[in-house]
Protein backbone atom coordinates (compact mmCIF):
# COMPACT_ATOMS: atom_id res chain seq x y z
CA UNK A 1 6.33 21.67 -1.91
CA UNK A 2 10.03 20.91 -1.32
CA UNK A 3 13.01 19.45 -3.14
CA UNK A 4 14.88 16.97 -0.60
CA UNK A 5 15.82 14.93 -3.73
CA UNK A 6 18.95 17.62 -4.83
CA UNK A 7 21.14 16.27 -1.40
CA UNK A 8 24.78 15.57 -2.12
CA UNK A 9 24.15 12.71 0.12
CA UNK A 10 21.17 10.86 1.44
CA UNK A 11 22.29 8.16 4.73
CA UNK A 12 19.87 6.41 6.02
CA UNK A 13 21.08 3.06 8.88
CA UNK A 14 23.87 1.82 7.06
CA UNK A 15 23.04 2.96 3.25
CA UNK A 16 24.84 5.76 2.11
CA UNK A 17 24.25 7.24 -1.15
CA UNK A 18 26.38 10.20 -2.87
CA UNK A 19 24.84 12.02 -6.31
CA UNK A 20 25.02 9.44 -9.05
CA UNK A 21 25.28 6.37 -7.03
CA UNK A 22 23.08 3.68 -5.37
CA UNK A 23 23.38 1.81 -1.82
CA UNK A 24 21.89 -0.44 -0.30
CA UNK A 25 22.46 -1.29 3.92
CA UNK A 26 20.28 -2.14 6.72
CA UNK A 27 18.54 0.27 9.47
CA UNK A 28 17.32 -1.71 12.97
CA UNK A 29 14.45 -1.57 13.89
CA UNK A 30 14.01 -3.37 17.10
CA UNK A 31 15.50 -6.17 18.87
CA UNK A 32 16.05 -10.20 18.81
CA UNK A 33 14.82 -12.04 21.75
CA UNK A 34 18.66 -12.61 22.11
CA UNK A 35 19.40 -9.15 21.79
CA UNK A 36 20.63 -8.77 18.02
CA UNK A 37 19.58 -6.62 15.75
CA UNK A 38 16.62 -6.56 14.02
CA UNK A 39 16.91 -4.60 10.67
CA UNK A 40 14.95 -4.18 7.90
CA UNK A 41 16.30 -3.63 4.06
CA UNK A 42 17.21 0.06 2.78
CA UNK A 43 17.86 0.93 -0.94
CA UNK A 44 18.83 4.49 -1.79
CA UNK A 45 19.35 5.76 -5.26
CA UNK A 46 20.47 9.46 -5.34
CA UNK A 47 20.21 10.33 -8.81
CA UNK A 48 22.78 12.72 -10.07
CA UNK A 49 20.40 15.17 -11.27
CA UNK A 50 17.92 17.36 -9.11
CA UNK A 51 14.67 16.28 -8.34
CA UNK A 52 12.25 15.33 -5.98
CA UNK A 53 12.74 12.93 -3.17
CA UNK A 54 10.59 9.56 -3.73
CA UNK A 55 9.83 7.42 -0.67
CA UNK A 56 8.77 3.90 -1.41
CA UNK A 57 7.58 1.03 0.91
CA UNK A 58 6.49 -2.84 0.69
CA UNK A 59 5.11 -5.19 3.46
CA UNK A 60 3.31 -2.84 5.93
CA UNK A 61 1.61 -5.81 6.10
CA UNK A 62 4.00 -9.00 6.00
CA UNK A 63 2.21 -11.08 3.91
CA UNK A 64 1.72 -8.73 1.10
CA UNK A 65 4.37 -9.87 -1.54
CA UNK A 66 3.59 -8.00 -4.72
CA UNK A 67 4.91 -4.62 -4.14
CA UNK A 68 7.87 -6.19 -3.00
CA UNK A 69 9.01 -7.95 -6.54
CA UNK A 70 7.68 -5.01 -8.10
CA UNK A 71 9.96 -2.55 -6.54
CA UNK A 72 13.05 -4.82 -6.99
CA UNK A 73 12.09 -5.43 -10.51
CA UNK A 74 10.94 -1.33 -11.37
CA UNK A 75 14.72 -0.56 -9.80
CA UNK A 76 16.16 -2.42 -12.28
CA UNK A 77 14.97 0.17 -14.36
CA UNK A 78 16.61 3.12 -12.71
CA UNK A 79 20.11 4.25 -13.69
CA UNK A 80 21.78 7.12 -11.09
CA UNK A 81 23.41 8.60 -13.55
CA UNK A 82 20.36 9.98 -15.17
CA UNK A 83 17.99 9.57 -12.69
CA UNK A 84 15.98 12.91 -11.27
CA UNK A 85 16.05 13.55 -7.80
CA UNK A 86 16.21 10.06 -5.04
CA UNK A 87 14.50 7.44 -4.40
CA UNK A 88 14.52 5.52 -0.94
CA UNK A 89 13.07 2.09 -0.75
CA UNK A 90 11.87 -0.28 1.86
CA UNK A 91 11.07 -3.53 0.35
CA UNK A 92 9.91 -5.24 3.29
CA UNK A 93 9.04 -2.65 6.13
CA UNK A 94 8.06 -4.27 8.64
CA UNK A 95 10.67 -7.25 8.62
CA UNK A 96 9.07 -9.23 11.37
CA UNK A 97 6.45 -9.49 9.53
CA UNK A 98 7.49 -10.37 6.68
CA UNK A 99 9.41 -13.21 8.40
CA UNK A 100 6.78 -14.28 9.98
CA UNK A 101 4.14 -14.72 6.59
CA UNK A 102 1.37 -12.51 8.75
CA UNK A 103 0.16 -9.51 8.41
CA UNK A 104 0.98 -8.23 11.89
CA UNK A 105 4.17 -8.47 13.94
CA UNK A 106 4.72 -11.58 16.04
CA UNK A 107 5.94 -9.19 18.76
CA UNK A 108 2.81 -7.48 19.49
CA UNK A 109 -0.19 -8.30 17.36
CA UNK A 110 -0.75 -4.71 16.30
CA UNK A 111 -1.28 -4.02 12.82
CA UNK A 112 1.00 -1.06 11.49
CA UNK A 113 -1.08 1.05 9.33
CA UNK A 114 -3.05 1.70 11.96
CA UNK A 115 -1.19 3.58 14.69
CA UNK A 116 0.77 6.70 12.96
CA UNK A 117 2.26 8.45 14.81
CA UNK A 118 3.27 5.73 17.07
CA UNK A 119 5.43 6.30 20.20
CA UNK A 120 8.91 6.02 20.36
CA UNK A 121 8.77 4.31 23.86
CA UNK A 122 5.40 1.93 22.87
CA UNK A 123 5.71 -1.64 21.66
CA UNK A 124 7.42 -2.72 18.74
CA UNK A 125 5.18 -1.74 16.08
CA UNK A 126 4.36 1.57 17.81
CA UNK A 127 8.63 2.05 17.52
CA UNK A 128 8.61 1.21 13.94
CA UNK A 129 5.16 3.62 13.31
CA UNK A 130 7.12 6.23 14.94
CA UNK A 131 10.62 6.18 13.16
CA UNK A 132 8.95 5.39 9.92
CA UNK A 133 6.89 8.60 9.91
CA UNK A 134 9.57 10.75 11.05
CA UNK A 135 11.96 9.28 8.71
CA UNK A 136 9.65 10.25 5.43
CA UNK A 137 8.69 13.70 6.85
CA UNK A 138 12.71 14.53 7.38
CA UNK A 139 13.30 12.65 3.64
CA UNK A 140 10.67 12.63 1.09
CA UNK A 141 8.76 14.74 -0.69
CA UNK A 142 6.40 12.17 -1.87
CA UNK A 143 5.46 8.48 -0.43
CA UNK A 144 4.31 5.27 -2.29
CA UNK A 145 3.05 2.67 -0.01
CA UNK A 146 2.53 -0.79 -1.54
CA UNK A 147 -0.53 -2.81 -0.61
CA UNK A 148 -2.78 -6.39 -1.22
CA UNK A 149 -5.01 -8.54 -0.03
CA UNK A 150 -2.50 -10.57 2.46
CA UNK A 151 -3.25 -14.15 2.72
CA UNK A 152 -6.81 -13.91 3.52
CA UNK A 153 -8.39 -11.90 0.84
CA UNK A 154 -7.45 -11.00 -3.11
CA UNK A 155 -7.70 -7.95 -3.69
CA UNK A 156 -8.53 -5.80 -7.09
CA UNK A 157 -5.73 -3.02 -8.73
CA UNK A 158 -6.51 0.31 -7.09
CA UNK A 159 -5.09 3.30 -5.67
CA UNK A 160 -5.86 5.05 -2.86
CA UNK A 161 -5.01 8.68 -1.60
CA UNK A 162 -5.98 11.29 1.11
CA UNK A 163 -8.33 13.84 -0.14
CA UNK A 164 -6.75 16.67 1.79
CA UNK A 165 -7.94 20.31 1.22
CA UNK A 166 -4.41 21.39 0.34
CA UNK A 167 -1.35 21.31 -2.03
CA UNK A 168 -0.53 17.68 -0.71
CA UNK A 169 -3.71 16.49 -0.98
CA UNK A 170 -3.72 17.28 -4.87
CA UNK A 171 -0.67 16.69 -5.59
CA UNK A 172 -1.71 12.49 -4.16
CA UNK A 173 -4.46 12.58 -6.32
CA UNK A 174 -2.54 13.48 -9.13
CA UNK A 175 0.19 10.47 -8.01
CA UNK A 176 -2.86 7.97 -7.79
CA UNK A 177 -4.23 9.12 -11.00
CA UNK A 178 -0.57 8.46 -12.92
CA UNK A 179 -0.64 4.74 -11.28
CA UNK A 180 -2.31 3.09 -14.48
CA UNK A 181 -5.18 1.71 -12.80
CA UNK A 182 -8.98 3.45 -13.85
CA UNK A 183 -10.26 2.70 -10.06
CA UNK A 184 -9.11 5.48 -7.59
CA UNK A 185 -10.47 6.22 -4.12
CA UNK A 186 -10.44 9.30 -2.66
CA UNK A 187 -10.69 8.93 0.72
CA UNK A 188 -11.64 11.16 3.87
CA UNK A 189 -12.32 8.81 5.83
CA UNK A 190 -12.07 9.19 9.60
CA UNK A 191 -11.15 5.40 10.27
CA UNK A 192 -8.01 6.11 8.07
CA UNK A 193 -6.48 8.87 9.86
CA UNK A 194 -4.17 7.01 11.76
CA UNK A 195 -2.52 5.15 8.59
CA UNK A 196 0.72 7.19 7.25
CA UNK A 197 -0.82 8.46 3.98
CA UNK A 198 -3.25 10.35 5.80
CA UNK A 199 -0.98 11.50 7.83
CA UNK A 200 1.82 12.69 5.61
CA UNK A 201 -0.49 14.18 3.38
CA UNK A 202 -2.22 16.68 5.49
CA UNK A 203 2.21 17.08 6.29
CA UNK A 204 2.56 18.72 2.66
CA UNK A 205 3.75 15.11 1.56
CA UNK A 206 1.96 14.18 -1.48
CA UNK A 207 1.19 9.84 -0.66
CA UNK A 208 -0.82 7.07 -1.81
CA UNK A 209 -1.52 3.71 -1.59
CA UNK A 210 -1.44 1.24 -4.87
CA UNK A 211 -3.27 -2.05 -3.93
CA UNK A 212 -3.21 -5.24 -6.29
CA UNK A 213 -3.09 -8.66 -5.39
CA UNK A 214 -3.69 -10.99 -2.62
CA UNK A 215 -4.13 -14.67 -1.11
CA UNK A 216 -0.46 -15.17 0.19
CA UNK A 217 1.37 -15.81 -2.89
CA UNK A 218 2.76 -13.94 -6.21
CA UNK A 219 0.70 -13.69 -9.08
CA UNK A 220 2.73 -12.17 -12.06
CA UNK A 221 -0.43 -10.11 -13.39
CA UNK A 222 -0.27 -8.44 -10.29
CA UNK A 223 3.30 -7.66 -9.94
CA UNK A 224 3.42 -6.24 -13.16
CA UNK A 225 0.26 -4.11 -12.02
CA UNK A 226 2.57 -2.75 -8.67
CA UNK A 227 5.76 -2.51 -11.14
CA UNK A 228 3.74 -0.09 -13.82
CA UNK A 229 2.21 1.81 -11.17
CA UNK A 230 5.82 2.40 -9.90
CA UNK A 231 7.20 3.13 -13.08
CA UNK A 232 4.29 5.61 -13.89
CA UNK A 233 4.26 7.18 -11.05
CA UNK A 234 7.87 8.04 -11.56
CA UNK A 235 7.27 9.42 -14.68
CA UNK A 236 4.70 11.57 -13.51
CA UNK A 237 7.20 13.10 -11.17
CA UNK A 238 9.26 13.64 -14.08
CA UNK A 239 12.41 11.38 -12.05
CA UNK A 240 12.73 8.96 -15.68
CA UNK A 241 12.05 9.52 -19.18
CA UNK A 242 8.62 8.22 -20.53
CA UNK A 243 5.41 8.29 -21.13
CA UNK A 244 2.77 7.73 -18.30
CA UNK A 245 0.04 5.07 -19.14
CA UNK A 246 -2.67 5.70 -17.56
CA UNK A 247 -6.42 5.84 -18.21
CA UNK A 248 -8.29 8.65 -20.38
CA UNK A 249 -10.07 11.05 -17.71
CA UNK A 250 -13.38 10.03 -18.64
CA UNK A 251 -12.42 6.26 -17.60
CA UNK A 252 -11.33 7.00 -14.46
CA UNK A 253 -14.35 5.54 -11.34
CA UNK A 254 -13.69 7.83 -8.43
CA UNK A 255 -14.54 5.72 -4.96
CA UNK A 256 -15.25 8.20 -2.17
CA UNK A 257 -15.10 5.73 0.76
CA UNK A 258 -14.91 1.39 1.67
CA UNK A 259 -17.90 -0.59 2.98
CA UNK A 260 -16.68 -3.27 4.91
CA UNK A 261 -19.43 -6.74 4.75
CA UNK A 262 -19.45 -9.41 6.89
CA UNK A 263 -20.88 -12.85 7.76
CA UNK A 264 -23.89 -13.50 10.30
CA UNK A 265 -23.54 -17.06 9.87
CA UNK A 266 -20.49 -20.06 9.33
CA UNK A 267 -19.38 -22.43 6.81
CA UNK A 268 -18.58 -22.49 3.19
CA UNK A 269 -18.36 -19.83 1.41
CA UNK A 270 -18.94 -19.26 -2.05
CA UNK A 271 -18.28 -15.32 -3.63
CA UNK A 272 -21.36 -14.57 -6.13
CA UNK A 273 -19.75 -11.70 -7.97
CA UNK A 274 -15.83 -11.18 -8.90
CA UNK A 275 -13.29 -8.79 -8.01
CA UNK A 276 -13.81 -5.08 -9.71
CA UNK A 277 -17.46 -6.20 -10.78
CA UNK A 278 -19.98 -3.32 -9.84
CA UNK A 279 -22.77 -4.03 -7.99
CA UNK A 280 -25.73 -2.53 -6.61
CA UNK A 281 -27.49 -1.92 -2.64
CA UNK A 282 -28.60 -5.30 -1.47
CA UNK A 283 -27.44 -7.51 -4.46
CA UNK A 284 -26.66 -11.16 -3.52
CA UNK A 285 -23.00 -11.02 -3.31
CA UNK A 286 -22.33 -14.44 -0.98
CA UNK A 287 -23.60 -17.22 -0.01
CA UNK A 288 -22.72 -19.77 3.09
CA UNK A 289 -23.77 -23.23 3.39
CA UNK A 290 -23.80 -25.15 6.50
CA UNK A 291 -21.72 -28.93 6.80
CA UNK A 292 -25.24 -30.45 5.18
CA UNK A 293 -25.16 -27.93 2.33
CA UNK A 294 -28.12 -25.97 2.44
CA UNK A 295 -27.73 -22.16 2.31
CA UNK A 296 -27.94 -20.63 5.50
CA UNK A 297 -26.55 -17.45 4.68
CA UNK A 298 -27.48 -15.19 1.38
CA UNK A 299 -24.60 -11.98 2.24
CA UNK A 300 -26.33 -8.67 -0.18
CA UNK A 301 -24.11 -5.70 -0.69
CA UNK A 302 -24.44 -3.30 2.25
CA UNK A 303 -23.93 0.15 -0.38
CA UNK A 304 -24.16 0.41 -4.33
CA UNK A 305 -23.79 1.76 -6.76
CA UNK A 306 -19.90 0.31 -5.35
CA UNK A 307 -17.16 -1.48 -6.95
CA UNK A 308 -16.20 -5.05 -5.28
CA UNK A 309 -12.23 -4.01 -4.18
CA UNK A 310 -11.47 -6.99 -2.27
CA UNK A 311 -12.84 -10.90 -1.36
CA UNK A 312 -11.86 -13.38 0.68
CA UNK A 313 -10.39 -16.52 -0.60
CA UNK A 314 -10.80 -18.84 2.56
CA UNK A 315 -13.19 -21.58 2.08
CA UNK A 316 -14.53 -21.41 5.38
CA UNK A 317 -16.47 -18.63 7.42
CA UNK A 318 -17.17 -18.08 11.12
CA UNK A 319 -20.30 -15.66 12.18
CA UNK A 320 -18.90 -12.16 11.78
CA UNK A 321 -16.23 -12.87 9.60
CA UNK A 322 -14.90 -10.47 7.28
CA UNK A 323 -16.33 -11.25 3.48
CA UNK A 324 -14.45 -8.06 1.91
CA UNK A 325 -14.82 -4.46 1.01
CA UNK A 326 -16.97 -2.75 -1.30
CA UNK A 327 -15.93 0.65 -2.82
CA UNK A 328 -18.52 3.23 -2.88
CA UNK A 329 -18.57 5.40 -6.08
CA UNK A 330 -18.31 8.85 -5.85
C-alpha cells in the first residue's frame, strides 16, 4: 500500500496545508438556487513527519451528528508538528444535508452512500459521489467514514468494513478491529457495493465505517464512542503516540451480514429487546398496537443467532415500515 501522507503539500478547494501545519478552507460542491456556491468544510493537517495519508468523513447522511463533534473534538488532539503522515477531514460531507437535518439532499432525494461511483454530469448527489471518490483514491491511503442512526433510528457502537480478498481488505479489518468497539461486521454483501468503503477497498484503500448513535440529536456517550474510535484508529496507524484500546481477540463478535425487519401492520410501537442485546430466529422483538390498544402486530427476529445493531425510536409505525437491523453472527 502507498504513502500519500509524506507530500510537502496537500491542497484540497481552498485548504492548503505545508509539512507541519494545519488549514482549514472550503471546496464547492454544487450550486445555490441563486447561483452561489455551495461548499462544504475541509480540514487538512499535514503532519511534519512521514506517514500515511488518513481520510476522514462525517454526515454522509445529514442528520448523523456524532462523528461530527467527535472529529472536531479528536483534532484537538493532533499537533502537526509531531503528527505522522496527514489527515484530511470532512466534518459535514454532504453540506446540504446537513443543513437541511435529513438524511438525504433536498436537491434530489438520493441517499449518498448508495451511488459510488456517481457521475460527474448526474444530479447533485451523483456530483458529490463522484468527486468524493476520486478525491480519496488521488489522496488517502486509508478512509474513516462516520455513521448513526439519523433521526429515525438509534443505533448501537459498531464498525463495519469490506471483507475484500486482498491487502485492502485486511488492512480494514485490522482498522475496524483498532476502533474500540467488540462488535465488528465483516461484510460482503452485494447490496453494499455501491457505498464508498466497498468501493475503495477493493481500490487498495484500506476503509471502514464506525457507527454509534442515533435519533437526531447528540448523546455524549456516543460521541466519545466516535472520538475513541478516531483516536484508536490513529494509533493503530501509528500517526500519534499511544496505546490502542480495544477489545481482547477472544471478545471480539464478528457479524457477517444485516437483516433488515419490518412492520406488516401500523400504530404504536413498542421495541421488546434493546440495542446490542442478542437474540435468537423468531424471538418476539416488537410489538404494535392499534389506536384501541390491542396488539395487532407481534414483529419476531427474521435471523439469529444476530446482534440487534439498530431500532427505531418513532412512536408510530405504518405497514412496511422499517423496525431496524439485526446483525447476523458470523
Amino acid at each position: 500500500m502507498t504513502q500519500k501522507g509524506n507530500r510537502e503539500v496537500i491542497e484540497i478547494g481552498s485548504a492548503r496545508a505545508t509539512r507541519g501545519e494545519k488549514s482549514e478552507g472550503w471546496l464547492e460542491i454544487g450550486r445555490r438556487t441563486d447561483d452561489t456556491p455551495l461548499q462544504t468544510p475541509v480540514i487538512l493537517v499535514n503532519g511534519a513527519h512521514d506517514g500515511p495519508a488518513l481520510w476522514i468523513h462525517g454526515c454522509t447522511h445529514g442528520d448523523e451528528y456524532d462523528g461530527t463533534m467527535a472529529i472536531w473534538r479528536a483534532l484537538e488532539l493532533v499537533d502537526p508538528a509531531t503528527l505522522r503522515g496527514a489527515l484530511i477531514v470532512f466534518p459535514a460531507l454532504n453540506i446540504s444535508a446537513y443543513e437541511a437535518s435529513d438524511r438525504i439532499s433536498p436537491i434530489d432525494g438520493t441517499d449518498l452512500n448508495r451511488v459510488f461511483p456517481g457521475d460527474p454530469n448526474g444530479s447533485y448527489t451523483q456530483r458529490l459521489a463522484y468527486l468524493t471518490e476520486n478525491l480519496v483514491l488521488e489522496h488517502a491511503d486509508f478512509m474513516i467514514d462516520l455513521h448513526g442512526g439519523g433521526n429515525e433510528f438509534g443505533v448501537v457502537y459498531y464498525t463495519l468494513f469490506h471483507d475484500a480478498d486482498n491487502e485492502a481488505g485486511r488492512a480494514s479489518r485490522a482498522l475496524a478491529k483498532s476502533a474500540g468497539s467488540h462488535l465488528v461486521w465483516a461484510s460482503r454483501d452485494t447490496w453494499l457495493q455501491n457505498g464508498l468503503f466497498t468501493r475503495v477497498t477493493k481500490a487498495g484503500i484500506g476503509a471502514m465505517l464506525v457507527e454509534c448513535g442515533g435519533e437526531g440529536r447528540l448523546h455524549e456517550q456516543n460521541v466519545r464512542d466516535h472520538e475513541r474510535s478516531l483516536v484508536n484508529m490513529m494509533r493503530h496507524l501509528e500517526m500519534i503516540d499511544g496505546e490502542v484500546d480495544a477489545p481482547a481477540e477472544e471478545d471480539y463478535v464478528m457479524m457477517r451480514s444485516a437483516d433488515f425487519f419490518y412492520s406488516s401492520r401500523g400504530g404504536l410501537l413498542t421495541n421488546l429487546v434493546k440495542l446490542g442485546e442478542d437474540v435468537e430466529k423468531d424471538q418476539p422483538i416488537a410489538e404494535i398496537r392499534d389506536v384501541f390498544g390491542r396488539v395487532v402486530e407481534t414483529v419476531l427476529a427474521p435471523s439469529g443467532p444476530s446482534v440487534v445493531l439498530a431500532l427505531r425510536t418513532y412512536g408510530t409505525v405504518a405497514g412496511g415500515d422499517s423496525l431496524g437491523i439485526l446483525g447476523v453472527k458470523a
